[in-house]
C-alpha atoms as a PDB file:
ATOM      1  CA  UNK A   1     -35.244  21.980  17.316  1.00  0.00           C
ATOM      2  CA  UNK A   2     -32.739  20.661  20.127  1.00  0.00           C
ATOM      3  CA  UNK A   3     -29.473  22.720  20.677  1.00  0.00           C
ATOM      4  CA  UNK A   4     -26.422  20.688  19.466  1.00  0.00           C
ATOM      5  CA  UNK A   5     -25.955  19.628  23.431  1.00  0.00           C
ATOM      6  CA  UNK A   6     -29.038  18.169  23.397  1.00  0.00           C
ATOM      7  CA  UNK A   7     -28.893  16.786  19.697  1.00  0.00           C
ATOM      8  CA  UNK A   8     -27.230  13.132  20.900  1.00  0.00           C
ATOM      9  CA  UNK A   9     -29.026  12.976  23.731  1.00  0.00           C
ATOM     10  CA  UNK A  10     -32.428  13.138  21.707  1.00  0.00           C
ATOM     11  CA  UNK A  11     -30.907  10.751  18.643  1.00  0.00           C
ATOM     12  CA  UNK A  12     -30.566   8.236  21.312  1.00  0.00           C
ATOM     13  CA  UNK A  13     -33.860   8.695  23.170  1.00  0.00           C
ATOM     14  CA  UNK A  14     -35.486   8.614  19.723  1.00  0.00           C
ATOM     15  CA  UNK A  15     -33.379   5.470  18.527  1.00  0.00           C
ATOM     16  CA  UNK A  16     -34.707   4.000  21.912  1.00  0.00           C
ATOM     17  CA  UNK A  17     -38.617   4.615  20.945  1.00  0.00           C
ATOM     18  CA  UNK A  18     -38.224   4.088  17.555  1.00  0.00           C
ATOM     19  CA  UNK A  19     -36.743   0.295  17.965  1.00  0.00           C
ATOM     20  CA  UNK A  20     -39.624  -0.285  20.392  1.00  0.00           C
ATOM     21  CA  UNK A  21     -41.830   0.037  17.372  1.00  0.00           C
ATOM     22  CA  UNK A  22     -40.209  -0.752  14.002  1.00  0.00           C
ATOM     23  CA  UNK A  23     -37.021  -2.870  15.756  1.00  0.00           C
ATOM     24  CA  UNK A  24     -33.200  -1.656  15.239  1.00  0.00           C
ATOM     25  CA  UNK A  25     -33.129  -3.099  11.620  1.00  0.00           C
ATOM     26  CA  UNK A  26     -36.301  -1.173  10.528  1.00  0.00           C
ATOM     27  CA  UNK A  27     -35.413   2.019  12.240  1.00  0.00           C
ATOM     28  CA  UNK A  28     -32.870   4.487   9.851  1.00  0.00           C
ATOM     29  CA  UNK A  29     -31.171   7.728  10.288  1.00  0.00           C
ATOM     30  CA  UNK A  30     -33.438   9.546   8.859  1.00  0.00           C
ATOM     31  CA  UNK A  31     -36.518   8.307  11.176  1.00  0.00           C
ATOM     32  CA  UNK A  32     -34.171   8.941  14.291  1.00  0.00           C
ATOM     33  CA  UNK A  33     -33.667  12.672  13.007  1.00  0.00           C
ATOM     34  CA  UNK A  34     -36.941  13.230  12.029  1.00  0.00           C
ATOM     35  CA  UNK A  35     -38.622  11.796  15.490  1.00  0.00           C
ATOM     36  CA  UNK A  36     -35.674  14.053  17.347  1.00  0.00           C
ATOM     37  CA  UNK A  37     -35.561  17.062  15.526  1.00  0.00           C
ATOM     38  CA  UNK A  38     -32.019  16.898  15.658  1.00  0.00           C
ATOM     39  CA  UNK A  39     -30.044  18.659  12.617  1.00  0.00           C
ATOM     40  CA  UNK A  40     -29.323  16.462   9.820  1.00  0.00           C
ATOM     41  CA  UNK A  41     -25.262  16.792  10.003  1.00  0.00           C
ATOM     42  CA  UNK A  42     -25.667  15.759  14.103  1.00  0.00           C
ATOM     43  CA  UNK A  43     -25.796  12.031  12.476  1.00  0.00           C
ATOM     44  CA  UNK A  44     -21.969  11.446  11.849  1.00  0.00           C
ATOM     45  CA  UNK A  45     -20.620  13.796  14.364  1.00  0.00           C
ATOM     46  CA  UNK A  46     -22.178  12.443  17.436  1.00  0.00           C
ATOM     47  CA  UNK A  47     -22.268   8.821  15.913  1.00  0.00           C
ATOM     48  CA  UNK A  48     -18.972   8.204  13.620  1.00  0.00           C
ATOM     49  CA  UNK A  49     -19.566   4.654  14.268  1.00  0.00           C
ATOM     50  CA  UNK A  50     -22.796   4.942  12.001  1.00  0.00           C
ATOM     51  CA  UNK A  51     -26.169   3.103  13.136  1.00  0.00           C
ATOM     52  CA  UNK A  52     -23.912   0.352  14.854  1.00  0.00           C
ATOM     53  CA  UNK A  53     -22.929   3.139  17.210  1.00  0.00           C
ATOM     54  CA  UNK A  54     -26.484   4.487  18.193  1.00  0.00           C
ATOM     55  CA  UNK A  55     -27.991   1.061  18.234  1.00  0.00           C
ATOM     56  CA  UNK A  56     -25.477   0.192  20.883  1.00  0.00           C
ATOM     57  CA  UNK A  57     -25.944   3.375  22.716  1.00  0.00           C
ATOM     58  CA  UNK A  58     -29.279   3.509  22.815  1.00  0.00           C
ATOM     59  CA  UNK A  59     -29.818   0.175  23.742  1.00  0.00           C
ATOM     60  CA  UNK A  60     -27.541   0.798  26.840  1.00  0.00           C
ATOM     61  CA  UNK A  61     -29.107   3.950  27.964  1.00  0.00           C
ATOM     62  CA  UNK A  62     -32.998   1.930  27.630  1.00  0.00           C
ATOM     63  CA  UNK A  63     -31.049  -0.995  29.730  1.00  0.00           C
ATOM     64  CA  UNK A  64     -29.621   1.299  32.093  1.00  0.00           C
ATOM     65  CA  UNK A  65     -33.437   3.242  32.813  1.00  0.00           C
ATOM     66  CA  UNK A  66     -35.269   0.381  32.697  1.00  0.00           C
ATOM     67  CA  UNK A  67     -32.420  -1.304  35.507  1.00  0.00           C
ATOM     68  CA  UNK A  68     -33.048   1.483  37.615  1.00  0.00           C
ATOM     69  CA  UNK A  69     -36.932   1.295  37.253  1.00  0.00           C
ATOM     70  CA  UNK A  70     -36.817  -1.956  37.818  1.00  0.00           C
ATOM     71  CA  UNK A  71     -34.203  -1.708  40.853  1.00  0.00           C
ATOM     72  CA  UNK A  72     -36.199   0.609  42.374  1.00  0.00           C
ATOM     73  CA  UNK A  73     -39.824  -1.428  42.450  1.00  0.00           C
ATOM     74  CA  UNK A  74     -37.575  -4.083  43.843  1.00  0.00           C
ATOM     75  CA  UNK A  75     -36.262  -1.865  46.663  1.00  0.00           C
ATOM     76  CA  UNK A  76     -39.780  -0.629  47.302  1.00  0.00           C
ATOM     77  CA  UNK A  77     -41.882  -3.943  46.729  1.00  0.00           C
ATOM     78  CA  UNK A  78     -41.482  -7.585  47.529  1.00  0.00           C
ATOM     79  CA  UNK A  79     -41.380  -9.614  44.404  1.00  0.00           C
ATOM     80  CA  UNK A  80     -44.468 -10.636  43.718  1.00  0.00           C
ATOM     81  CA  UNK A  81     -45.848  -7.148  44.382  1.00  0.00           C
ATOM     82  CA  UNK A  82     -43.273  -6.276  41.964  1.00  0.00           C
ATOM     83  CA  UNK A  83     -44.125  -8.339  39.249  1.00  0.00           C
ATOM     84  CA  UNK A  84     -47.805  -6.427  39.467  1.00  0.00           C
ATOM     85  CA  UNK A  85     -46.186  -2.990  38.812  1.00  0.00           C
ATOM     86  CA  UNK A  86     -44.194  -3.989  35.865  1.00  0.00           C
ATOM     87  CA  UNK A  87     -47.044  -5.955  33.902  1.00  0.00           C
ATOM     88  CA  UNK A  88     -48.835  -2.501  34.896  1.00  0.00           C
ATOM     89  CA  UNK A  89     -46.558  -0.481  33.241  1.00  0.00           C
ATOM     90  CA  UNK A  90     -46.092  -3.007  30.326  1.00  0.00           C
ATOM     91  CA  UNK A  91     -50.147  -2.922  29.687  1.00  0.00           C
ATOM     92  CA  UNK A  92     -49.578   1.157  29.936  1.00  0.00           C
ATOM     93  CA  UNK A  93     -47.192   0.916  26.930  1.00  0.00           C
ATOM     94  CA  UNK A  94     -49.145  -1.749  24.942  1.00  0.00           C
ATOM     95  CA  UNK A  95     -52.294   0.382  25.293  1.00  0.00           C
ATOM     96  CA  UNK A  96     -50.921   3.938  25.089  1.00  0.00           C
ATOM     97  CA  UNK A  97     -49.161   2.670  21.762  1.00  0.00           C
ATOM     98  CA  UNK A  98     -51.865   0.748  20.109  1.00  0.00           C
ATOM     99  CA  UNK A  99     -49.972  -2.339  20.733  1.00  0.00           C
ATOM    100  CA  UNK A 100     -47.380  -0.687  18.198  1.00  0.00           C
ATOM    101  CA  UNK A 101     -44.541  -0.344  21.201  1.00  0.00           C
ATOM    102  CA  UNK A 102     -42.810  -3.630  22.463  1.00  0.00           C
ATOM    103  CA  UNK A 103     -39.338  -4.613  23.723  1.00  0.00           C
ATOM    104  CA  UNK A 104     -36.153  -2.497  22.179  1.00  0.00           C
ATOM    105  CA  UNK A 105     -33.997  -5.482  22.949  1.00  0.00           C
ATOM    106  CA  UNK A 106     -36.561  -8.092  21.955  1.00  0.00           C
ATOM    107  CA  UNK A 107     -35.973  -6.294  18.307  1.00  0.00           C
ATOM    108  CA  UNK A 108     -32.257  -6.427  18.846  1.00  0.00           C
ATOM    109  CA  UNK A 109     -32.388  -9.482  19.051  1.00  0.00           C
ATOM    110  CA  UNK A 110     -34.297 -10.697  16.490  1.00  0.00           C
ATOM    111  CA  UNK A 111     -32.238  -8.115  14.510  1.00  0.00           C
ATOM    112  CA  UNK A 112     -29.120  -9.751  15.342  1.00  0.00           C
ATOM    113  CA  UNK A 113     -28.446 -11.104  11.675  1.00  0.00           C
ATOM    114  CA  UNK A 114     -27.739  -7.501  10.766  1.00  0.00           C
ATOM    115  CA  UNK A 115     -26.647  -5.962  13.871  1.00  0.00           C
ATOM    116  CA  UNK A 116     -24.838  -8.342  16.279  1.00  0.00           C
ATOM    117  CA  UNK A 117     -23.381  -6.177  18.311  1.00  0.00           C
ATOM    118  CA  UNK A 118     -27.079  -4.871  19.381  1.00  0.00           C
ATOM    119  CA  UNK A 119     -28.128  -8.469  19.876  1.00  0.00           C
ATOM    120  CA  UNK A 120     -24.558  -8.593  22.706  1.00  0.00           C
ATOM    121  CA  UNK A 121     -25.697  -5.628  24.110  1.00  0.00           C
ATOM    122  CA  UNK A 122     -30.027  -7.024  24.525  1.00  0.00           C
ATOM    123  CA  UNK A 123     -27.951 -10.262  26.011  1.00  0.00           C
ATOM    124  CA  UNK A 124     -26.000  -8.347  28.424  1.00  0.00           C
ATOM    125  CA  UNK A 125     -28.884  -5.992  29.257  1.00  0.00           C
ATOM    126  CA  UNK A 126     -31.115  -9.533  30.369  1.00  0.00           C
ATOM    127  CA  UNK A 127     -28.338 -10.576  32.449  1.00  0.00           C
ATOM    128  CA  UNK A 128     -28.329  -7.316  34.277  1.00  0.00           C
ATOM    129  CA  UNK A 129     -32.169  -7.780  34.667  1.00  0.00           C
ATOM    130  CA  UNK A 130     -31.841 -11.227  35.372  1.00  0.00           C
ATOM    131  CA  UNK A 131     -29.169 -10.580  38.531  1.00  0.00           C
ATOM    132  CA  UNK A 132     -31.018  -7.845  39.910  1.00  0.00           C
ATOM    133  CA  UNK A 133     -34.058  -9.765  40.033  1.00  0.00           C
ATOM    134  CA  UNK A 134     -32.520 -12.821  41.308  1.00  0.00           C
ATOM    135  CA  UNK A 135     -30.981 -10.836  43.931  1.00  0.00           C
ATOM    136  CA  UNK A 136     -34.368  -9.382  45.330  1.00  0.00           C
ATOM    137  CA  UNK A 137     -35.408 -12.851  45.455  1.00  0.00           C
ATOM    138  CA  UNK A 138     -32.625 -14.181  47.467  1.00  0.00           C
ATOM    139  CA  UNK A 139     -32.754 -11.357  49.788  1.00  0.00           C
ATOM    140  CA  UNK A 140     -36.625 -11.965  50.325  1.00  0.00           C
ATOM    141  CA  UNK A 141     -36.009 -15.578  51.074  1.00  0.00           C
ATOM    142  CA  UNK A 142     -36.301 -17.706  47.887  1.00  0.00           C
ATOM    143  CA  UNK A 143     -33.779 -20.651  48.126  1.00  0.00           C
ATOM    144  CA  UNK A 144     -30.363 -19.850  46.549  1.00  0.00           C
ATOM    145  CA  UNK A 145     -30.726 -22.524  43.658  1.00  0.00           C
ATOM    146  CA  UNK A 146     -34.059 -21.242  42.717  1.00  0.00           C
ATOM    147  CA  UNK A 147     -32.879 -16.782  42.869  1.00  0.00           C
ATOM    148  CA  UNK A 148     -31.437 -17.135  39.077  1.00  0.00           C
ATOM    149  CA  UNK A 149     -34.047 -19.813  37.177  1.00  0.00           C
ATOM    150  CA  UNK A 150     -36.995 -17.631  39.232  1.00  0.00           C
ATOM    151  CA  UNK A 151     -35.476 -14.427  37.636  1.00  0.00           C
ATOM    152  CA  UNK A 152     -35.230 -15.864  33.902  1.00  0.00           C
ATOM    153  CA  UNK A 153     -38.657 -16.891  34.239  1.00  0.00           C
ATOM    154  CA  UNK A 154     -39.771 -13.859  34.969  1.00  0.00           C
ATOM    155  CA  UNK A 155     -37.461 -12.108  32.380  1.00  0.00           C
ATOM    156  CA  UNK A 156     -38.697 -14.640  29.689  1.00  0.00           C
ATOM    157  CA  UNK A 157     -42.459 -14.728  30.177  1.00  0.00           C
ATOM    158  CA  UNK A 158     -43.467 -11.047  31.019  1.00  0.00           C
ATOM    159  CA  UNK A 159     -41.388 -10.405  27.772  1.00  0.00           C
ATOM    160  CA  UNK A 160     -42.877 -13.668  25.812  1.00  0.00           C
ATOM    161  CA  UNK A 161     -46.159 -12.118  27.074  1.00  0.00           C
ATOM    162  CA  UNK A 162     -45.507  -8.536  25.800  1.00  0.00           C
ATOM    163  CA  UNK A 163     -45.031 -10.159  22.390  1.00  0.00           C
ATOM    164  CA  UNK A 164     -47.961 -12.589  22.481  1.00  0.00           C
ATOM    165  CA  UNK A 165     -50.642  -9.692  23.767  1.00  0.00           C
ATOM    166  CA  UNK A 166     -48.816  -7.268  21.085  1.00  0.00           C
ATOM    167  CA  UNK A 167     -49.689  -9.943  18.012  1.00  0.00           C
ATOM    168  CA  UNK A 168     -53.321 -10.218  19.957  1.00  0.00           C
ATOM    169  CA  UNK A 169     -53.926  -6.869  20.733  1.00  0.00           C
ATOM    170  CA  UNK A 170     -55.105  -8.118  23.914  1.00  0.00           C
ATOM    171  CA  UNK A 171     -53.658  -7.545  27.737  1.00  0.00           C
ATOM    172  CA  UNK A 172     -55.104 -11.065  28.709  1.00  0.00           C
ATOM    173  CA  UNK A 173     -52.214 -13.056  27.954  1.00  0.00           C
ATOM    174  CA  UNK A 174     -50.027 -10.607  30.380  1.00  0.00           C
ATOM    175  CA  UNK A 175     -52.362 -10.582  32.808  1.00  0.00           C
ATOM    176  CA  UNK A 176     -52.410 -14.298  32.632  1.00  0.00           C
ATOM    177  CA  UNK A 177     -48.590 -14.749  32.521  1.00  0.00           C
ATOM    178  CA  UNK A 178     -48.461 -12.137  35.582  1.00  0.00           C
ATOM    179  CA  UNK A 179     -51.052 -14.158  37.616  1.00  0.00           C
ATOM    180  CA  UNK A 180     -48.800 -17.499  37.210  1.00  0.00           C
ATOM    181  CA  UNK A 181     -45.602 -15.767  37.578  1.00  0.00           C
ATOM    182  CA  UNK A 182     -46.918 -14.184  41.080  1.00  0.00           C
ATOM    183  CA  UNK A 183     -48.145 -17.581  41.786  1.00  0.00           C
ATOM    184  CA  UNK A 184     -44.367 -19.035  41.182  1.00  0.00           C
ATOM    185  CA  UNK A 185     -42.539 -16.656  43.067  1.00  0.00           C
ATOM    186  CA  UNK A 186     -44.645 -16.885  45.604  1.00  0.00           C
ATOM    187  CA  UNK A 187     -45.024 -20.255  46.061  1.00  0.00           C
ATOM    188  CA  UNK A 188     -40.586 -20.213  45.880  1.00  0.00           C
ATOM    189  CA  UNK A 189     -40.586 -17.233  48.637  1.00  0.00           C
ATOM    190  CA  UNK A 190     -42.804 -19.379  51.271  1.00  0.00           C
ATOM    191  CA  UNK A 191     -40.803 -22.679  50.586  1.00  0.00           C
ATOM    192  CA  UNK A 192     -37.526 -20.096  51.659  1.00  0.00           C
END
């Protein structure tokens, strides 16, 4: 069992898994406890704002790793290499999870109905992907009009294809989208 210090800390980590799987509107308290260990009276003191709160925070913290991961493949990769080591990692989590684990803010949004503050924190999460990405692109040549479209393509299909290879329990169609999308940006980053 986590020490109360570590008890919202693990509620959110577990929120974060949990949505990956059963989305925010599927997930309850009582899954979040139970997959944290945290006690059952941590709910409402950490989170007063109930599951709005959690959803919201967890969502930020997954944005806020997955930024960084993805910041730092960008810093250590050209693009295209790039876009290699995250449909890696996406087949990793696809396999390792039975094809159970997808997107936490592809479930907020389609959540959004009942929790639309998650779906305006998924939105603003894509934009933070979407400027990093563009920004790799710009500073590795590809034409200033092209960074931001480029970037939402990429954004759109690796997570279209996460969702596609999840309802075929297959990698193909992200190893497909990954081939075109290296294709693309490499085709933008020699026309720079």
């Amino acid at each position: 069992m986590p020490r109360t210090s570590d008890a919202r800390q693990k509620m959110i980590e577990s929120a974060s898994v949990l949505f990956r799987e059963r989305g925010v509107h599927g997930t309850s308290f009582a899954d979040v406890l139970a997959h944290s260990g945290a006690p059952r009276g941590s709910v409402y003191h950490h989170f007063k704002g109930g599951k709005t709160q959690i959803a919201e925070e967890a969502l930020r913290w997954t944005g806020d790793m997955m930024l960084a991961g993805i910041t730092a493949v960008l810093d250590e990769q050209e693009p295209v290499a790039a876009i290699e080591a995250w449909c890696d990692t996406w087949g990793a989590v696809l396999r390792e999870s039975d094809y159970a684990a997808g997107c936490s803010f592809v479930s907020a949004v389609q959540d959004g109905e009942h929790e639309p503050t998650a779906r305006a924190v998924a939105g603003a999460v894509f934009s933070d992907w979407e400027d990093a990405i563009a920004s790799a692109l710009r500073g590795h040549g590809a034409p200033e009009e092209r960074a931001v479209p480029l970037a939402t393509l990429v954004i759109s299909a690796v997570e279209g294809a996460v969702v596609v290879s999840r309802a075929r329990r297959s990698l193909e169609p992200l190893h497909r989208v990954c081939g075109e999308l290296q294709l693309a940006l490499g085709t933008a980053l020699a026309q720079g």
